[in-house]
Protein backbone atom coordinates (compact mmCIF):
# COMPACT_ATOMS: atom_id res chain seq x y z
CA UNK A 1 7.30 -32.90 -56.62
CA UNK A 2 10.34 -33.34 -54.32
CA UNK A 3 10.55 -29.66 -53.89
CA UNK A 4 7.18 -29.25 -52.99
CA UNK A 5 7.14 -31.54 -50.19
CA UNK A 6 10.29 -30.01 -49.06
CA UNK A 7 8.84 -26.74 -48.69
CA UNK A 8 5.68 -27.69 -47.57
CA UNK A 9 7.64 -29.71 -44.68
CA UNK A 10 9.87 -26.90 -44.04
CA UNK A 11 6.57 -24.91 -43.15
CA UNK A 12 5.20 -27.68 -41.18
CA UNK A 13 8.63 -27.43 -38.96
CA UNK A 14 8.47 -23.43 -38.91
CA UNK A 15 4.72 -23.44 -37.97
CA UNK A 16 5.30 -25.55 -35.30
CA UNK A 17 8.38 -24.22 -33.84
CA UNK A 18 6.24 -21.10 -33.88
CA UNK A 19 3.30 -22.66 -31.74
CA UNK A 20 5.42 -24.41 -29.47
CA UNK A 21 7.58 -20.93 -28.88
CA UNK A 22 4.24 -18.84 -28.69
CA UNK A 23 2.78 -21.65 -26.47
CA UNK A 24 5.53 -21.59 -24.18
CA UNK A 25 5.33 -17.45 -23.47
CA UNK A 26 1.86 -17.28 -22.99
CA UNK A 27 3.03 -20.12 -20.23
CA UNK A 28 5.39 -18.32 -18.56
CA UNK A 29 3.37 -14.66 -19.01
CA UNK A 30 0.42 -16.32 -17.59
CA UNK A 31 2.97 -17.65 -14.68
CA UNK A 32 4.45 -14.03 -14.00
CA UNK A 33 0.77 -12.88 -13.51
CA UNK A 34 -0.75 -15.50 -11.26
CA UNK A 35 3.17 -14.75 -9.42
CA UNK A 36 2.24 -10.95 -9.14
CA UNK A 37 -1.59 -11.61 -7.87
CA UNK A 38 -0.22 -13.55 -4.81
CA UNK A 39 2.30 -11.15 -4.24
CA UNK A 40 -0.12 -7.85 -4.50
CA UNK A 41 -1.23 -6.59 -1.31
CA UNK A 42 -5.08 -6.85 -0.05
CA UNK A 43 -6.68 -3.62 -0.56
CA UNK A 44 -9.10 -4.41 2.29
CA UNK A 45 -6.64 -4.72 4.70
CA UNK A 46 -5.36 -1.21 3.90
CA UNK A 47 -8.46 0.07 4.16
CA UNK A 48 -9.50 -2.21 7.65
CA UNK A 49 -6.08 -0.67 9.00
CA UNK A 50 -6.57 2.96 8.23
CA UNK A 51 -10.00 2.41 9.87
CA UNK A 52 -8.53 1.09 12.82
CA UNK A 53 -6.34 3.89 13.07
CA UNK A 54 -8.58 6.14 12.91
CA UNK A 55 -10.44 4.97 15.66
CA UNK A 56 -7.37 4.93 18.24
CA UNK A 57 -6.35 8.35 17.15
CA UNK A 58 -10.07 9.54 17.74
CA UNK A 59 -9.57 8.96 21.87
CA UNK A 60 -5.63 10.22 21.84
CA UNK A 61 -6.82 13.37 20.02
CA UNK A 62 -9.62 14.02 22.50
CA UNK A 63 -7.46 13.65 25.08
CA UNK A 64 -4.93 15.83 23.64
CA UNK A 65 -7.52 18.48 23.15
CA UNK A 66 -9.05 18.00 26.64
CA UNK A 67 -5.27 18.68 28.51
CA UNK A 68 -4.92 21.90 26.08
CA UNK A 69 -8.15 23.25 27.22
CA UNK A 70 -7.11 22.48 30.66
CA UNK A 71 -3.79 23.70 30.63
CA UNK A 72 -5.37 27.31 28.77
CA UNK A 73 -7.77 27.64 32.10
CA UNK A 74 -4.75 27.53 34.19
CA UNK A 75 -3.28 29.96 32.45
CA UNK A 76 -6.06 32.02 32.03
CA UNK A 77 -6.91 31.55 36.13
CA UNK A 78 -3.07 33.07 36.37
CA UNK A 79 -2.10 29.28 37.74
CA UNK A 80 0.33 29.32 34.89
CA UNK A 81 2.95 31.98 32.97
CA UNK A 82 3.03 32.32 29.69
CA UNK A 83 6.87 30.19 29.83
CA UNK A 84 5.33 27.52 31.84
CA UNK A 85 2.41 27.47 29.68
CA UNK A 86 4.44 27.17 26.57
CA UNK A 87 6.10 24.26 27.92
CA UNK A 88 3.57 22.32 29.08
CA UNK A 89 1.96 22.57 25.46
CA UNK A 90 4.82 21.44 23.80
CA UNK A 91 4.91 18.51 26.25
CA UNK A 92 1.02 17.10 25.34
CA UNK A 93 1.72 17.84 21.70
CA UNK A 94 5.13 15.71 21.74
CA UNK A 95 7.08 18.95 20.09
């Protein structure tokens, strides 16, 4: 009978150390998760920011292509050379 309460008791003590040791991960997994969620990024405010870029490039891009139309009548008029022309471009387009 001694025996058998020994081993029975040793099982108690191994069971337990198990719970307590699986209790304890899940703890700090569940931790490491809630950590990561607060860290992560919005993915709204990616997409709110690409919007907003997208609307300021709209004007800067018209206003490219307005100066690149005007700059080809020049040229086209005879108002410009084809050096002068070339220069002027690469000045609007920031080359």
């Amino acid at each position: 009978m001694p025996g058998l309460i020994r081993g029975v008791a040793r099982t108690a003590v191994v069971a337990g150390t198990a719970t307590a040791v699986s209790n304890r991960v899940s703890r700090r997994q569940a931790g490491r998760w809630a950590q990561q969620e607060q860290s992560a990024p919005d993915p709204s405010a990616y997409q709110q920011q690409a919007t907003y870029q997208s609307q300021a490039a709209a004007p800067d891009m018209d206003a490219t292509i307005a100066q690149l139309r005007q700059l080809a009548d020049l040229k086209a008029q005879g108002v410009l050379s084809e050096a002068e022309f070339e220069a002027q471009k690469a000045r609007i387009l920031g080359a």
